[in-house]
Protein backbone atom coordinates (compact mmCIF):
# COMPACT_ATOMS: atom_id res chain seq x y z
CA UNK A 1 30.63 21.90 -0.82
CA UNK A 2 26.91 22.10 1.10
CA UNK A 3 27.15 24.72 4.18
CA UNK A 4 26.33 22.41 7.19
CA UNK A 5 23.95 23.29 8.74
CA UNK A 6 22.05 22.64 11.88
CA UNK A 7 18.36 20.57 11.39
CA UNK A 8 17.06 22.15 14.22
CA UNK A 9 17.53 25.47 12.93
CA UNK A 10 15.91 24.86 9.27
CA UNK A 11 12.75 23.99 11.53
CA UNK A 12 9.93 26.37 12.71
CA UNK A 13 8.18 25.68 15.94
CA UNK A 14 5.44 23.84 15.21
CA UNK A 15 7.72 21.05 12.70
CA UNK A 16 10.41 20.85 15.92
CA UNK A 17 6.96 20.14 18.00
CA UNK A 18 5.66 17.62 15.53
CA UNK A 19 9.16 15.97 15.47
CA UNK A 20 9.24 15.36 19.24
CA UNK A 21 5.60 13.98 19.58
CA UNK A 22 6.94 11.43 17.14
CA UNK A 23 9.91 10.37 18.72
CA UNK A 24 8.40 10.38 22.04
CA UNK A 25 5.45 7.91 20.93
CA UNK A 26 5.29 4.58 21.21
CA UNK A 27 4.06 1.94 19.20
CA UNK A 28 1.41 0.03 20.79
CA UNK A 29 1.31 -3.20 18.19
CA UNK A 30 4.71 -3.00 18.15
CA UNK A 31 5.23 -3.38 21.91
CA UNK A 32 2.15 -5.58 22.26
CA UNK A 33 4.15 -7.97 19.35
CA UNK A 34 7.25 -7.94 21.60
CA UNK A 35 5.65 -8.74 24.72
CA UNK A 36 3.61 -11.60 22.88
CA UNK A 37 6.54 -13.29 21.51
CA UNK A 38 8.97 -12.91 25.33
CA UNK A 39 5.68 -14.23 27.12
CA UNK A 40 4.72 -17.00 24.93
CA UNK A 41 7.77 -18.13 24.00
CA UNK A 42 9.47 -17.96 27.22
CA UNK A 43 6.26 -19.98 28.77
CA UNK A 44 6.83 -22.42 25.90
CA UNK A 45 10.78 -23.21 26.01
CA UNK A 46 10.17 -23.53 30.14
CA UNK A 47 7.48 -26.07 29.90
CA UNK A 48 9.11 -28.00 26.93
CA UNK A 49 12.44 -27.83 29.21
CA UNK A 50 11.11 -29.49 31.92
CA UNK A 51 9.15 -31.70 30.01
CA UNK A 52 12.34 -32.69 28.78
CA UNK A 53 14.79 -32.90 31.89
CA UNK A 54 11.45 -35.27 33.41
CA UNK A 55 12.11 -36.59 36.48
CA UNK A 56 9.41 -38.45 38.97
CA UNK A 57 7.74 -34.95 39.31
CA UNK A 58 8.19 -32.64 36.80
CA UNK A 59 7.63 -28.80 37.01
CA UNK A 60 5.58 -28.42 40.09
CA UNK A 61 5.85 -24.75 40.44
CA UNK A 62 5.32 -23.97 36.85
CA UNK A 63 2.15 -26.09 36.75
CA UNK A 64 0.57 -23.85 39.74
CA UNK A 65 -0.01 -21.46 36.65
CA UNK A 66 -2.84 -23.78 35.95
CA UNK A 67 -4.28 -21.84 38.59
CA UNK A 68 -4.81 -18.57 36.33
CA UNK A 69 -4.43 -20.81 32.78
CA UNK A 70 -7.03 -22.93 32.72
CA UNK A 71 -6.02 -25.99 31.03
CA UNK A 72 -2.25 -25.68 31.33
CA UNK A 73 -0.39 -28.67 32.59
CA UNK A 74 3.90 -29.36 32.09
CA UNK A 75 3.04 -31.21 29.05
CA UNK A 76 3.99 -31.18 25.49
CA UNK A 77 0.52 -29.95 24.89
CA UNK A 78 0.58 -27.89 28.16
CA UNK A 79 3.96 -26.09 26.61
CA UNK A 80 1.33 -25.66 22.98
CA UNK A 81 -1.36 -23.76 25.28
CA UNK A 82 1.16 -22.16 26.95
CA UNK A 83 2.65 -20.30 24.25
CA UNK A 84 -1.48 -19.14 22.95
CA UNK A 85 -1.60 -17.89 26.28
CA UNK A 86 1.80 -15.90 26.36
CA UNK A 87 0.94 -15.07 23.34
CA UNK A 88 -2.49 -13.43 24.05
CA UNK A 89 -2.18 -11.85 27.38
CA UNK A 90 1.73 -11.19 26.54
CA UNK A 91 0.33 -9.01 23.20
CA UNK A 92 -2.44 -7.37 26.02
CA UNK A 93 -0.01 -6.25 28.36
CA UNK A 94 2.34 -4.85 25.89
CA UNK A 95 -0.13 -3.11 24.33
CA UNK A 96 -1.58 -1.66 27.13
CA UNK A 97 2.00 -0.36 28.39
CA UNK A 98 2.35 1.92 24.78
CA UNK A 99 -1.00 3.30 24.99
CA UNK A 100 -0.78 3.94 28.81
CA UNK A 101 2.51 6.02 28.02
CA UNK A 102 1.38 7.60 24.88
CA UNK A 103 -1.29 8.86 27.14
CA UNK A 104 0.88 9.95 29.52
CA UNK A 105 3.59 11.14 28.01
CA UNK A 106 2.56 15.04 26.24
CA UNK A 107 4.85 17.10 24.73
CA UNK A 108 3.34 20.74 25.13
């Protein structure tokens, strides 16, 4: 039978350091990738939902983001350009939120 042992205790300073600054970090792709995909697929599923439902106007408050998304419309195609731009600026903000942490997040 192996003597259990503590991990922290078979570890000198520095390797306990290291340890923590890797646990602590975030990965920017990674969190750019999962704002991407909740940005541009939420944006899509809305648009293609109220594409759907129709109605005599459809979606008036969702097409004011025409206003900042040049091009976007509640349209099948709308709901396609949509998702690029969830996609894009979804992946940008994510991004930006792990490397803004990572910066200011130090372990000394």
């Amino acid at each position: 039978m192996a003597s259990e042992t503590d991990p922290e205790d078979q570890l000198t300073a520095e390797e306990q350091r290291r340890v923590e600054m890797a646990l602590v970090r975030l990965n920017e792709h990674g969190w750019g990738v999962a704002f991407a995909l909740l940005a541009g697929l939420g944006l899509f599923a809305a648009t293609l939902l109220l594409v759907i439902r129709g109605g005599q106007t459809v979606g008036p408050h969702l097409g004011l983001l025409g206003i900042y998304l040049p091009g976007y419309e509640v349209t099948v195609m709308g709901a396609v350009l949509g998702l690029i731009y969830g996609l894009v600026l979804g992946y940008a903000a994510g991004f930006l939120v792990g490397a803004l942490y990572n910066r200011l997040v130090k372990i000394e």
